[in-house]
C-alpha atoms as a PDB file:
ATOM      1  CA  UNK A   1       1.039   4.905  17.877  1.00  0.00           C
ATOM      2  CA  UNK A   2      -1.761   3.370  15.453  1.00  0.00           C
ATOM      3  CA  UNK A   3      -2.352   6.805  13.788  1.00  0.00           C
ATOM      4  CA  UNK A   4       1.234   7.471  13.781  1.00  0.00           C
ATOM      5  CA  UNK A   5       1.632   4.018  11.535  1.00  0.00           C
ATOM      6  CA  UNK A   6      -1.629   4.714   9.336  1.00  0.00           C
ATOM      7  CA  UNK A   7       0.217   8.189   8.570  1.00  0.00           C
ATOM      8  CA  UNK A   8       3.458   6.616   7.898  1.00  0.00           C
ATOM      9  CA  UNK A   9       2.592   3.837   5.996  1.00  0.00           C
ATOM     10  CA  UNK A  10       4.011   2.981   2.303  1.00  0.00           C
ATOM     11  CA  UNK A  11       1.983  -0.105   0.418  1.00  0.00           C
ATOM     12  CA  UNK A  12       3.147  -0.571  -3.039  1.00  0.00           C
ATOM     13  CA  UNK A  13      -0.157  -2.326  -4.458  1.00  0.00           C
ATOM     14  CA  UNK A  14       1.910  -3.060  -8.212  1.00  0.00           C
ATOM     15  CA  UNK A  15       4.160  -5.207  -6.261  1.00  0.00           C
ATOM     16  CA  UNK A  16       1.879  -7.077  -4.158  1.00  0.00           C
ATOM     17  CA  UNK A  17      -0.198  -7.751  -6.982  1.00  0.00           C
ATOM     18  CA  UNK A  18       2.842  -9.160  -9.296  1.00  0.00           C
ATOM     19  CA  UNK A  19       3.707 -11.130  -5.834  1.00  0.00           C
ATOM     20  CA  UNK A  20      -0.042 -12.916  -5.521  1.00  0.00           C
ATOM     21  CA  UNK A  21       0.331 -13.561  -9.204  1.00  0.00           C
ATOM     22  CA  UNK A  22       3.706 -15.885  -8.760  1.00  0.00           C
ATOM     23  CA  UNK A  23       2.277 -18.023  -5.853  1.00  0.00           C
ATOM     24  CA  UNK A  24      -0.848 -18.652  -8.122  1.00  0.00           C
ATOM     25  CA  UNK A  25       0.898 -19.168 -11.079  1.00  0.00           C
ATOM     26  CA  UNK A  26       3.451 -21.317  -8.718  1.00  0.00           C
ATOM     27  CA  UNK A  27       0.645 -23.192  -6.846  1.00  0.00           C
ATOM     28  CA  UNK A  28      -1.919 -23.541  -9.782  1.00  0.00           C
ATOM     29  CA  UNK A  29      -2.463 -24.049 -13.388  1.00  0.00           C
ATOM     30  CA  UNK A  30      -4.157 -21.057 -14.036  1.00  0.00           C
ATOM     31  CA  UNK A  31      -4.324 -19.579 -17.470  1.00  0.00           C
ATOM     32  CA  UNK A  32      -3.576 -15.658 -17.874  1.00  0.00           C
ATOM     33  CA  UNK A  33      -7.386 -14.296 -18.089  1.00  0.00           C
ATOM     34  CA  UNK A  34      -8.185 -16.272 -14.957  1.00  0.00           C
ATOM     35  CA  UNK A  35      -5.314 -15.114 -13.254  1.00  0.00           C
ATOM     36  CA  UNK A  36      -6.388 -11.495 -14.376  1.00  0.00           C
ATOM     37  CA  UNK A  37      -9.998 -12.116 -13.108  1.00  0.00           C
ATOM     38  CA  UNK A  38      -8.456 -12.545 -10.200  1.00  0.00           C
ATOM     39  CA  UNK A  39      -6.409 -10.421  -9.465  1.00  0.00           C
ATOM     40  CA  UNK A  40      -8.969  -7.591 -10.439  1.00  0.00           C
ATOM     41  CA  UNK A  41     -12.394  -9.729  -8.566  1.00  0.00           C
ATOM     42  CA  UNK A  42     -13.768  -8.150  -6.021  1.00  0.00           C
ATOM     43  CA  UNK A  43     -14.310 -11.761  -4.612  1.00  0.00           C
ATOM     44  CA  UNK A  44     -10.617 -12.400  -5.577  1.00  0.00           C
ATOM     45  CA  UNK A  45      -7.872 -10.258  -4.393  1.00  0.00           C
ATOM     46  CA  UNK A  46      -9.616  -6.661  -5.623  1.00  0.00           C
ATOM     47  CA  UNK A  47      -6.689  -5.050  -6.952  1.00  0.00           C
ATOM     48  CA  UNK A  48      -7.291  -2.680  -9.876  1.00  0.00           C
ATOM     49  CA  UNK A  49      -7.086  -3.215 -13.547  1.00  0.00           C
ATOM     50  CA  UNK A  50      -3.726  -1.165 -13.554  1.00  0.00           C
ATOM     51  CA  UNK A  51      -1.931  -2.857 -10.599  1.00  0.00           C
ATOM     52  CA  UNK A  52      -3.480  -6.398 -12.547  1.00  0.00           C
ATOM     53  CA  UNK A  53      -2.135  -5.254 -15.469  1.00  0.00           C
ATOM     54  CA  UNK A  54       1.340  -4.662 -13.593  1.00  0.00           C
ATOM     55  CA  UNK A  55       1.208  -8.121 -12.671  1.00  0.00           C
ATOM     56  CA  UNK A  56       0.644  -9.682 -15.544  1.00  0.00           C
ATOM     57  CA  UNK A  57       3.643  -7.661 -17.854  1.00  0.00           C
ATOM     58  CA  UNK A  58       6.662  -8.534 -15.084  1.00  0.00           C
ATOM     59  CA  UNK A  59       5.204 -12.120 -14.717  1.00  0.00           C
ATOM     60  CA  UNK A  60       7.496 -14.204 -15.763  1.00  0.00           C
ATOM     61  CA  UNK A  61       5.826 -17.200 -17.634  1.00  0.00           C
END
């Protein structure tokens, strides 16, 4: 059943990445290269540049 739901699976990284950027911008005052930093840290959330990048264009701020 575990393999059958690793096969199966569909993760749209863009998406999560643009969500995670609304609850910080919602939660924090956080300017946009921070939030970027984040997004992309490894120590952060560890999403690449062009999922970050994602984020940041359909933010709305």
């Amino acid at each position: 059943v575990a393999q059958y739901a690793v096969d199966h699976i569909s993760v749209d990284y863009k998406k999560n990445a643009l969500r995670l950027a609304k609850s910080y911008v919602k939660n924090i005052n956080i300017s946009n290269q921070a939030l970027y930093d984040q997004l992309v840290s490894e120590n952060g959330e560890g999403f690449t540049p062009e999922e970050a990048q994602y984020a940041m264009k359909h933010l709305d701020r």
